[in-house]
PDB file of N, CA and C in Angstrom:
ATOM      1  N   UNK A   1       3.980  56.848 148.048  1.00  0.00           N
ATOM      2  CA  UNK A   1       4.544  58.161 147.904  1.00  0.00           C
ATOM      3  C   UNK A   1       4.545  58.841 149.268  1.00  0.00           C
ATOM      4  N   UNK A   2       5.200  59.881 149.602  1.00  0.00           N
ATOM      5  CA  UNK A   2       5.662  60.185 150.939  1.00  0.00           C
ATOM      6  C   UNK A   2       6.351  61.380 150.603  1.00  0.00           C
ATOM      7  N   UNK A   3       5.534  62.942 151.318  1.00  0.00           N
ATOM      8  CA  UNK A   3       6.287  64.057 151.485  1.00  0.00           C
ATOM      9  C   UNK A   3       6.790  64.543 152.755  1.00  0.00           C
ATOM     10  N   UNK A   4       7.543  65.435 152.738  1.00  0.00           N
ATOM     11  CA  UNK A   4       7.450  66.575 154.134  1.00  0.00           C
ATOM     12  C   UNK A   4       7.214  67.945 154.254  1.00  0.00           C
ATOM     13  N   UNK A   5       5.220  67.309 153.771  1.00  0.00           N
ATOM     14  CA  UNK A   5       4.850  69.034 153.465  1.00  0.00           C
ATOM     15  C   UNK A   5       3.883  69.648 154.559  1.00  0.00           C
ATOM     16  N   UNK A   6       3.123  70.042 154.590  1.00  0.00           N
ATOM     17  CA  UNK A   6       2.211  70.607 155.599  1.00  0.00           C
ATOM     18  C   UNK A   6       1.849  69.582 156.257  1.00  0.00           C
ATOM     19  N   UNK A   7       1.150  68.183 155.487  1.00  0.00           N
ATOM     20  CA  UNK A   7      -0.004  67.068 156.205  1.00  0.00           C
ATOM     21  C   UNK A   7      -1.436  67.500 156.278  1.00  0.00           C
ATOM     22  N   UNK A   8      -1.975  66.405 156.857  1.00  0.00           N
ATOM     23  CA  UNK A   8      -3.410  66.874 156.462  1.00  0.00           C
ATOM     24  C   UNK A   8      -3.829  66.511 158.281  1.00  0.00           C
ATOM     25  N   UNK A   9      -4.863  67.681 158.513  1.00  0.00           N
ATOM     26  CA  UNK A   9      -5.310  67.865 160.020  1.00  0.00           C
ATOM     27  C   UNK A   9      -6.089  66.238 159.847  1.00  0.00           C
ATOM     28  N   UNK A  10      -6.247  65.541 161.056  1.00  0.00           N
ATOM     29  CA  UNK A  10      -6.845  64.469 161.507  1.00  0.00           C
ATOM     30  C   UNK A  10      -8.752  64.479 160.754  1.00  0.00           C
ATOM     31  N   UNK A  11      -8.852  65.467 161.470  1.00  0.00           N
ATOM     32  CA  UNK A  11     -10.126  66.074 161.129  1.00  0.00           C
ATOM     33  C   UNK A  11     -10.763  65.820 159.480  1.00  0.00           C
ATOM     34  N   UNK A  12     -10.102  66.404 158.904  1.00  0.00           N
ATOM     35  CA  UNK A  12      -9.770  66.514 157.511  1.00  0.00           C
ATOM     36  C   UNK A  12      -9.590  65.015 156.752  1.00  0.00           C
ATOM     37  N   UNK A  13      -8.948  64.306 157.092  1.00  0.00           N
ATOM     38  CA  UNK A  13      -8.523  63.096 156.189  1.00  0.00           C
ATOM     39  C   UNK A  13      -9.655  61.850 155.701  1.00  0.00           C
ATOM     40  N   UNK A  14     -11.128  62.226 156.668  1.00  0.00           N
ATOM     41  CA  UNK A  14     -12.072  61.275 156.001  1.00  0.00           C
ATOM     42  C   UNK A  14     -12.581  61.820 155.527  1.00  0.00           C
ATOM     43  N   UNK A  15     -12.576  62.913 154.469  1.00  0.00           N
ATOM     44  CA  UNK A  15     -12.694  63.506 153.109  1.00  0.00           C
ATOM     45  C   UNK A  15     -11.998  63.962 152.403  1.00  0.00           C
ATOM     46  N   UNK A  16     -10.954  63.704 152.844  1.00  0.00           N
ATOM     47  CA  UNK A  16      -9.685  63.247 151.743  1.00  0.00           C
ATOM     48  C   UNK A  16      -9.787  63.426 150.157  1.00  0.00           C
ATOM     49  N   UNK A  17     -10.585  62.285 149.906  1.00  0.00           N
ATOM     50  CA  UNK A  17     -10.741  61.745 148.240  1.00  0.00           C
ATOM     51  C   UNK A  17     -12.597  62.486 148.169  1.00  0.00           C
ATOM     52  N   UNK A  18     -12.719  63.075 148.521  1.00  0.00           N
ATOM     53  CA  UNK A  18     -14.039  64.001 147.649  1.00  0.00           C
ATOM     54  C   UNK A  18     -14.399  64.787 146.968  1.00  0.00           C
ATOM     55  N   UNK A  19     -14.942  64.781 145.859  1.00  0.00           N
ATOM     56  CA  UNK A  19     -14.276  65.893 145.000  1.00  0.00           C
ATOM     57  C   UNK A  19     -14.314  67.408 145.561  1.00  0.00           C
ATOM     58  N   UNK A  20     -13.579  67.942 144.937  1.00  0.00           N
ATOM     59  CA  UNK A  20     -13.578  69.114 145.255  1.00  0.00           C
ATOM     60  C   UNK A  20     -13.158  69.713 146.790  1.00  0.00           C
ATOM     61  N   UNK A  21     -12.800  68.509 147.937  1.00  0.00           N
ATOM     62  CA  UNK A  21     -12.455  69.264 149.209  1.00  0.00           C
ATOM     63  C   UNK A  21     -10.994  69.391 149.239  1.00  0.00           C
ATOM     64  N   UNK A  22     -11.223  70.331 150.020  1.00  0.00           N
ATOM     65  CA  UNK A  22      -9.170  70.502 150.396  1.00  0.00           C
ATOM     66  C   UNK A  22      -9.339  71.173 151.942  1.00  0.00           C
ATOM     67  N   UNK A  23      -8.665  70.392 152.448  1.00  0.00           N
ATOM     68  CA  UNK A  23      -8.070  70.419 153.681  1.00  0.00           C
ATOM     69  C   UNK A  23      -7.949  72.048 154.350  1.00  0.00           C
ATOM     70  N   UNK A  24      -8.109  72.120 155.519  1.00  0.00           N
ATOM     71  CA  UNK A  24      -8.353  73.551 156.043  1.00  0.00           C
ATOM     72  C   UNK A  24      -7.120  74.265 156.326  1.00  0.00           C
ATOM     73  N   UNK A  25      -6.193  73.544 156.155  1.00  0.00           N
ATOM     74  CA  UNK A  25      -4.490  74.069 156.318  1.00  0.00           C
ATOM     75  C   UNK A  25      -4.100  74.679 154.776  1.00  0.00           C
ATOM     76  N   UNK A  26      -5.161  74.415 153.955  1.00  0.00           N
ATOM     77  CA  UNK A  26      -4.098  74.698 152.906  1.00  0.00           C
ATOM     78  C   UNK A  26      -3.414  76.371 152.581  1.00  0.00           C
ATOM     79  N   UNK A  27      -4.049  76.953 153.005  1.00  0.00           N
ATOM     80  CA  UNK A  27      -3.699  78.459 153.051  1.00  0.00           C
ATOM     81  C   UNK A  27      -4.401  79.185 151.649  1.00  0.00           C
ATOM     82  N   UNK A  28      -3.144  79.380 150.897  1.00  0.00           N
ATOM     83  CA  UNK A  28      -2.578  80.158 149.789  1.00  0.00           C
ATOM     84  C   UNK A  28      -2.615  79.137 148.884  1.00  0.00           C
ATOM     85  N   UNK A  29      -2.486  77.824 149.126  1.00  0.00           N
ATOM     86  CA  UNK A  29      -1.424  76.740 148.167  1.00  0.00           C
ATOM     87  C   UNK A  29      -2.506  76.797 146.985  1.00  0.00           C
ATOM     88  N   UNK A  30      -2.595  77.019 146.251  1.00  0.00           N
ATOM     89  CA  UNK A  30      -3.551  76.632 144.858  1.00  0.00           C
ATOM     90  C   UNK A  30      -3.476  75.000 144.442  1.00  0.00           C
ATOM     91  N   UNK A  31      -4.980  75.195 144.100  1.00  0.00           N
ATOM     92  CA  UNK A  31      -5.683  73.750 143.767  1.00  0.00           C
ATOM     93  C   UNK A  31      -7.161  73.195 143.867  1.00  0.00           C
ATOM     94  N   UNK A  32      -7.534  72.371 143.434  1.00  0.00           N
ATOM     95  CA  UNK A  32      -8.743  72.521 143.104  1.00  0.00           C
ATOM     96  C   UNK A  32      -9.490  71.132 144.123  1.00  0.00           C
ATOM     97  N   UNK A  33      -9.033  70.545 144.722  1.00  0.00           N
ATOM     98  CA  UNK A  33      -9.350  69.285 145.906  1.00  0.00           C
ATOM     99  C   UNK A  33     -10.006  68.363 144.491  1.00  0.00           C
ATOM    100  N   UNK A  34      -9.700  68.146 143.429  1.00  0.00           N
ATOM    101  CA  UNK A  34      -9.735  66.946 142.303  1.00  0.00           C
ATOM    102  C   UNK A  34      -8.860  66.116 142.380  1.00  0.00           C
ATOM    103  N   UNK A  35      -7.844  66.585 142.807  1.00  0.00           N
ATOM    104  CA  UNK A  35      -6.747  65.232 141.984  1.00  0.00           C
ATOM    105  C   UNK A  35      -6.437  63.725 142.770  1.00  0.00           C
ATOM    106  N   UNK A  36      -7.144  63.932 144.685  1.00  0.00           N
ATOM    107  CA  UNK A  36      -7.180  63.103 144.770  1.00  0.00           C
ATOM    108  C   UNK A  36      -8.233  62.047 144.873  1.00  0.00           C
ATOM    109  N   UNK A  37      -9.294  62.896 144.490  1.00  0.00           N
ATOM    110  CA  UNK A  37     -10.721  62.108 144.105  1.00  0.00           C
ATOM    111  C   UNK A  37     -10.560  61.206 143.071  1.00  0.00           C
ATOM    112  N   UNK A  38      -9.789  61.909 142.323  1.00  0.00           N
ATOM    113  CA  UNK A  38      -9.517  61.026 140.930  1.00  0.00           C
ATOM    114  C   UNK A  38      -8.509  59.570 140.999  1.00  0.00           C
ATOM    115  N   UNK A  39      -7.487  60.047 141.714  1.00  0.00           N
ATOM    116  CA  UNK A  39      -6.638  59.098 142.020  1.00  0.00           C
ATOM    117  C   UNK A  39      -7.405  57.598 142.645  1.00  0.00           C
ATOM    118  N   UNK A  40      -8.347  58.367 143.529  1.00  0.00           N
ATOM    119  CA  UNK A  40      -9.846  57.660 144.450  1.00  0.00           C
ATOM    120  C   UNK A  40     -10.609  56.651 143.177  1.00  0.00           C
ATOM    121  N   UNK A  41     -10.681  56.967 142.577  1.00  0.00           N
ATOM    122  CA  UNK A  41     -11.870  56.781 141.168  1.00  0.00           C
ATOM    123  C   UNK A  41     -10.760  55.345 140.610  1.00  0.00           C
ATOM    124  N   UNK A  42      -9.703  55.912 139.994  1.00  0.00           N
ATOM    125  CA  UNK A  42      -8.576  54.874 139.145  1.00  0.00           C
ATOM    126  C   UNK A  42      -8.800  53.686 140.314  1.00  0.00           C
ATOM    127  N   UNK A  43      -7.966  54.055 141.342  1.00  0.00           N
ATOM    128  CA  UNK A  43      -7.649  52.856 142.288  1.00  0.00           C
ATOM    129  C   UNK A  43      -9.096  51.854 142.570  1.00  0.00           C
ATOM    130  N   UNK A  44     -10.227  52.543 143.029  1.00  0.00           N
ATOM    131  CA  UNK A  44     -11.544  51.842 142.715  1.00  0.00           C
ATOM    132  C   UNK A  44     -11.683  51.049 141.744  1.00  0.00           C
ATOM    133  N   UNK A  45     -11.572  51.213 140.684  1.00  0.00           N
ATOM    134  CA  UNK A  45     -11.877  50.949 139.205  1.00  0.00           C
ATOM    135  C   UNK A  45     -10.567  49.835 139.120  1.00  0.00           C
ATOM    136  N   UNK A  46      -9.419  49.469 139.436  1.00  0.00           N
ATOM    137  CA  UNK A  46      -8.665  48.838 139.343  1.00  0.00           C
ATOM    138  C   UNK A  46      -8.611  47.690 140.501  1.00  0.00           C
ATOM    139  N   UNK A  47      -9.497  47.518 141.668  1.00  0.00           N
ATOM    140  CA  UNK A  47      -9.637  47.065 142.804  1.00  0.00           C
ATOM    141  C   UNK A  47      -8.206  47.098 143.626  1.00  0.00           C
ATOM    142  N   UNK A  48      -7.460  48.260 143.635  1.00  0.00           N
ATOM    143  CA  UNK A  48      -6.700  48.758 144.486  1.00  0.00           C
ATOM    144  C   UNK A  48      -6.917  49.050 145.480  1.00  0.00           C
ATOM    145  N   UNK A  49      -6.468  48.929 146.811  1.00  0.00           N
ATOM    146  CA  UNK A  49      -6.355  50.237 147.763  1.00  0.00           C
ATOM    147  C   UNK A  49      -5.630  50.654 148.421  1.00  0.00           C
ATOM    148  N   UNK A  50      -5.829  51.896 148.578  1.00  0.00           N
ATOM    149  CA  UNK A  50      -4.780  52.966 149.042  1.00  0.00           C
ATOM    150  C   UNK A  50      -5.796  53.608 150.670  1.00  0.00           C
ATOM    151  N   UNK A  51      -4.005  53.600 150.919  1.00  0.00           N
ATOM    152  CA  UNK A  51      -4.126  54.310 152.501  1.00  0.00           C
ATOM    153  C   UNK A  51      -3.464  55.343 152.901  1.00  0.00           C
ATOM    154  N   UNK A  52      -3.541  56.101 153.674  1.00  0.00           N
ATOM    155  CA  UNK A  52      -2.950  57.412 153.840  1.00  0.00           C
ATOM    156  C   UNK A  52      -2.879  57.641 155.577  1.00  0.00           C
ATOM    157  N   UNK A  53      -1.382  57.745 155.932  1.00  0.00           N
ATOM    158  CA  UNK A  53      -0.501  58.503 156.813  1.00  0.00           C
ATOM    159  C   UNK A  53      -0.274  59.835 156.878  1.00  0.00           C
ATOM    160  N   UNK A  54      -0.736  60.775 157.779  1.00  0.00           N
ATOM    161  CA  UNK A  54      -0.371  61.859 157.839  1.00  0.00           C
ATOM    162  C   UNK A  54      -0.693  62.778 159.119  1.00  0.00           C
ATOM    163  N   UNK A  55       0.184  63.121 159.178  1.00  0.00           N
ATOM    164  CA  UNK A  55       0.447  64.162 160.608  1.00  0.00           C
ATOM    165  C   UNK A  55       1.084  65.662 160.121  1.00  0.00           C
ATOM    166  N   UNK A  56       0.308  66.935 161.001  1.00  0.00           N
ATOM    167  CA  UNK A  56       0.385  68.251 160.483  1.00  0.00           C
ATOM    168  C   UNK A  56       1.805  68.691 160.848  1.00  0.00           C
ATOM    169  N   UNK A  57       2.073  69.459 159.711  1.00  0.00           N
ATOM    170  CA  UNK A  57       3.976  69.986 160.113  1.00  0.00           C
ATOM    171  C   UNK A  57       4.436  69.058 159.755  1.00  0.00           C
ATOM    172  N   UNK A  58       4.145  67.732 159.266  1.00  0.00           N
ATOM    173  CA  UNK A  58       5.387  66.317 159.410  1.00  0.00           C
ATOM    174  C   UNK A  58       5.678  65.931 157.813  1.00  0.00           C
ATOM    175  N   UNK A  59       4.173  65.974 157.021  1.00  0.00           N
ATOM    176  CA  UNK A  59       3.819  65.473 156.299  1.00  0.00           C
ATOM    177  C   UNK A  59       2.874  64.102 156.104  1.00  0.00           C
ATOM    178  N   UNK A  60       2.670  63.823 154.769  1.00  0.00           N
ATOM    179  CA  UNK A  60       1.753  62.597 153.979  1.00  0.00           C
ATOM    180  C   UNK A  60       2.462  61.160 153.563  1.00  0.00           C
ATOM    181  N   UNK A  61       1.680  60.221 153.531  1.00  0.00           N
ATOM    182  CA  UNK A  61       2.409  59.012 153.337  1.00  0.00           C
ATOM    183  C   UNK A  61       0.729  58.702 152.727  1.00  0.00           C
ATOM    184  N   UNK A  62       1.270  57.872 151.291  1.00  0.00           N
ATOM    185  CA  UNK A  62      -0.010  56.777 150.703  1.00  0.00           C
ATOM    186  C   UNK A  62       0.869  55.965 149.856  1.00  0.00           C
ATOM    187  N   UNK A  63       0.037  55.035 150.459  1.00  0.00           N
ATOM    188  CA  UNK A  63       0.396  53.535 150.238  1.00  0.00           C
ATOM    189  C   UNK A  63      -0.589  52.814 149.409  1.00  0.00           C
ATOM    190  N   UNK A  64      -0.481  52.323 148.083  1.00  0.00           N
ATOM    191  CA  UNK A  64      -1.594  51.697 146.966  1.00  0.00           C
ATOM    192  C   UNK A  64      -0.982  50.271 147.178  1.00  0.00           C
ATOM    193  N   UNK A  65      -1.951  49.480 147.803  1.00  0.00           N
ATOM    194  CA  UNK A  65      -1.742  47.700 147.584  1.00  0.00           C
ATOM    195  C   UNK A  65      -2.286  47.079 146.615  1.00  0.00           C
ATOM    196  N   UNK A  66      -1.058  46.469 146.285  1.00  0.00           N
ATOM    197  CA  UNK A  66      -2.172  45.990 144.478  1.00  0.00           C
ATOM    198  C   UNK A  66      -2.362  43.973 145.081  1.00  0.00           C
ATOM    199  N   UNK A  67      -3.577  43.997 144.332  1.00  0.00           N
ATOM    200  CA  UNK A  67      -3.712  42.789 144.692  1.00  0.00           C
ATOM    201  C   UNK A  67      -3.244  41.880 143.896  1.00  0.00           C
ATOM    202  N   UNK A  68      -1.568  41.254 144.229  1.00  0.00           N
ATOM    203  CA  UNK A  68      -0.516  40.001 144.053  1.00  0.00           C
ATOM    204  C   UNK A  68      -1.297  39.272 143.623  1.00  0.00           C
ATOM    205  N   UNK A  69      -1.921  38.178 144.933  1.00  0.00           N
ATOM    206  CA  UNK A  69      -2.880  37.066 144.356  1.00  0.00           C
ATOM    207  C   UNK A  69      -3.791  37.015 143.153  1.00  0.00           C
ATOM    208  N   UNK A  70      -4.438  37.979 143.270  1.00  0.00           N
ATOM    209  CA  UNK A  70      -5.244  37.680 142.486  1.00  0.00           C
ATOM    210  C   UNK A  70      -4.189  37.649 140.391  1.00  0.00           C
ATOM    211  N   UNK A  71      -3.097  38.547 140.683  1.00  0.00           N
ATOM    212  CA  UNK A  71      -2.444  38.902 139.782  1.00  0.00           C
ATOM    213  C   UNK A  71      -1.539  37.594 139.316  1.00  0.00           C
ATOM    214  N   UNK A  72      -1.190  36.592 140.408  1.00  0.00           N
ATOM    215  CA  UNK A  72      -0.430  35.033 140.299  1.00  0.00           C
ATOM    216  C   UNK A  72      -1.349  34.312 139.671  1.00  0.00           C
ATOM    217  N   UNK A  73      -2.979  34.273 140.112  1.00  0.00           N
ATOM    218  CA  UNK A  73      -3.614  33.423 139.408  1.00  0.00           C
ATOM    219  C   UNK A  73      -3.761  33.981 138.015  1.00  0.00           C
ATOM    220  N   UNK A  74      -4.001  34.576 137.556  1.00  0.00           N
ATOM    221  CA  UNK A  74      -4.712  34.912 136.664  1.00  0.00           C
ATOM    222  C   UNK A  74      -3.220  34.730 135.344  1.00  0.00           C
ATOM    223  N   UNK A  75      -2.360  35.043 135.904  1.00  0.00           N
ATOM    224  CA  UNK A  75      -1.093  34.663 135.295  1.00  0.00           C
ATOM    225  C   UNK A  75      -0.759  33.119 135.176  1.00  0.00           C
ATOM    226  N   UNK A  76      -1.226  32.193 136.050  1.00  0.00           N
ATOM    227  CA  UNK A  76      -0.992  30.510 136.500  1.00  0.00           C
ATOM    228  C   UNK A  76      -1.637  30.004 135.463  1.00  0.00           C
ATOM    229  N   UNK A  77      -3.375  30.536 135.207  1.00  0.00           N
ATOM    230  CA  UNK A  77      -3.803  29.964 134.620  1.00  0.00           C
ATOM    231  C   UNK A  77      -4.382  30.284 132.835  1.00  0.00           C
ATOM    232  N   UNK A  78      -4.619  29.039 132.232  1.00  0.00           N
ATOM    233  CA  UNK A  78      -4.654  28.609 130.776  1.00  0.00           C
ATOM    234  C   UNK A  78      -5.200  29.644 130.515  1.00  0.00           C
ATOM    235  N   UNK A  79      -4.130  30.263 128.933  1.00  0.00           N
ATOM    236  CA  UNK A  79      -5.144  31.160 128.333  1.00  0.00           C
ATOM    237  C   UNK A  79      -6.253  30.524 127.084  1.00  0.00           C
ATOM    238  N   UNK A  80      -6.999  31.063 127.236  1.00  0.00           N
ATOM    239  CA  UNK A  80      -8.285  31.011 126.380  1.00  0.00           C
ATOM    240  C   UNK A  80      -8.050  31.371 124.774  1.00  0.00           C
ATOM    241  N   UNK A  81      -8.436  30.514 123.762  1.00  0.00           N
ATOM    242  CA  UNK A  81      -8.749  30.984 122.468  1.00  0.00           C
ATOM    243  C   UNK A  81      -9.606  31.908 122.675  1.00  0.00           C
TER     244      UNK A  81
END
Protein backbone atom coordinates (compact mmCIF):
# COMPACT_ATOMS: atom_id res chain seq x y z
CA UNK A 1 0.00 0.00 0.00
CA UNK A 2 1.40 3.45 -0.83
CA UNK A 3 0.10 7.11 -0.06
CA UNK A 4 0.96 10.80 -0.67
CA UNK A 5 0.28 11.90 2.73
CA UNK A 6 2.35 13.63 5.32
CA UNK A 7 5.03 10.42 5.91
CA UNK A 8 6.48 9.56 8.89
CA UNK A 9 9.75 11.67 10.33
CA UNK A 10 12.89 9.18 10.20
CA UNK A 11 13.03 9.55 13.85
CA UNK A 12 9.65 8.23 14.35
CA UNK A 13 9.48 5.02 12.19
CA UNK A 14 11.24 2.55 14.78
CA UNK A 15 8.09 2.85 16.71
CA UNK A 16 6.02 2.69 14.13
CA UNK A 17 3.99 -0.54 15.18
CA UNK A 18 3.69 0.27 19.13
CA UNK A 19 0.75 0.50 20.53
CA UNK A 20 -0.55 3.49 21.05
CA UNK A 21 2.38 5.82 19.35
CA UNK A 22 1.79 8.23 16.60
CA UNK A 23 4.25 10.04 14.96
CA UNK A 24 5.10 13.75 15.95
CA UNK A 25 3.83 15.26 12.57
CA UNK A 26 0.54 14.21 13.08
CA UNK A 27 -0.98 17.53 14.08
CA UNK A 28 -4.82 17.62 14.30
CA UNK A 29 -5.22 14.25 12.28
CA UNK A 30 -7.28 12.02 14.78
CA UNK A 31 -6.34 8.56 15.86
CA UNK A 32 -5.38 6.46 18.31
CA UNK A 33 -1.49 4.97 17.14
CA UNK A 34 -3.49 1.16 17.29
CA UNK A 35 -4.08 0.29 13.99
CA UNK A 36 -0.71 -0.23 13.08
CA UNK A 37 0.31 -2.25 16.06
CA UNK A 38 -2.36 -4.42 15.15
CA UNK A 39 -1.63 -4.80 11.61
CA UNK A 40 2.09 -5.60 13.55
CA UNK A 41 0.33 -8.43 15.67
CA UNK A 42 -1.74 -10.22 12.34
CA UNK A 43 1.44 -10.15 10.16
CA UNK A 44 3.52 -11.73 13.25
CA UNK A 45 1.00 -14.28 13.87
CA UNK A 46 0.88 -15.20 10.14
CA UNK A 47 4.87 -15.23 9.73
CA UNK A 48 4.64 -12.27 7.37
CA UNK A 49 6.72 -9.35 7.01
CA UNK A 50 6.19 -6.05 6.35
CA UNK A 51 8.38 -3.08 5.61
CA UNK A 52 7.88 0.46 5.45
CA UNK A 53 9.15 3.43 3.07
CA UNK A 54 8.64 6.77 4.01
CA UNK A 55 9.80 10.25 3.61
CA UNK A 56 8.07 13.60 5.21
CA UNK A 57 5.86 15.74 2.65
CA UNK A 58 6.25 12.67 0.14
CA UNK A 59 4.47 10.06 1.82
CA UNK A 60 4.34 6.01 3.07
CA UNK A 61 5.01 2.85 1.26
CA UNK A 62 4.47 -0.89 3.11
CA UNK A 63 5.24 -3.74 1.63
CA UNK A 64 3.86 -7.36 3.36
CA UNK A 65 6.03 -10.44 1.90
CA UNK A 66 4.22 -13.50 2.23
CA UNK A 67 6.20 -16.45 2.40
CA UNK A 68 5.70 -18.32 -1.42
CA UNK A 69 7.93 -21.21 -0.42
CA UNK A 70 6.88 -22.18 2.31
CA UNK A 71 3.15 -21.80 0.71
CA UNK A 72 4.46 -24.30 -2.65
CA UNK A 73 5.42 -26.86 -0.19
CA UNK A 74 2.85 -27.22 1.87
CA UNK A 75 0.57 -27.22 -1.26
CA UNK A 76 3.23 -30.09 -3.12
CA UNK A 77 2.79 -32.14 -0.41
CA UNK A 78 0.34 -35.37 0.57
CA UNK A 79 -2.60 -34.54 2.41
CA UNK A 80 -3.15 -36.39 5.57
CA UNK A 81 -6.32 -38.44 6.71
Amino acid sequence: MQDAGIGIPLADQERLFDSFFRAKNVGIIPGTGLGLSIVKKCVDLHGVEIALSSEEDVGSKFTVTLPLAKLEEEQLSPATP
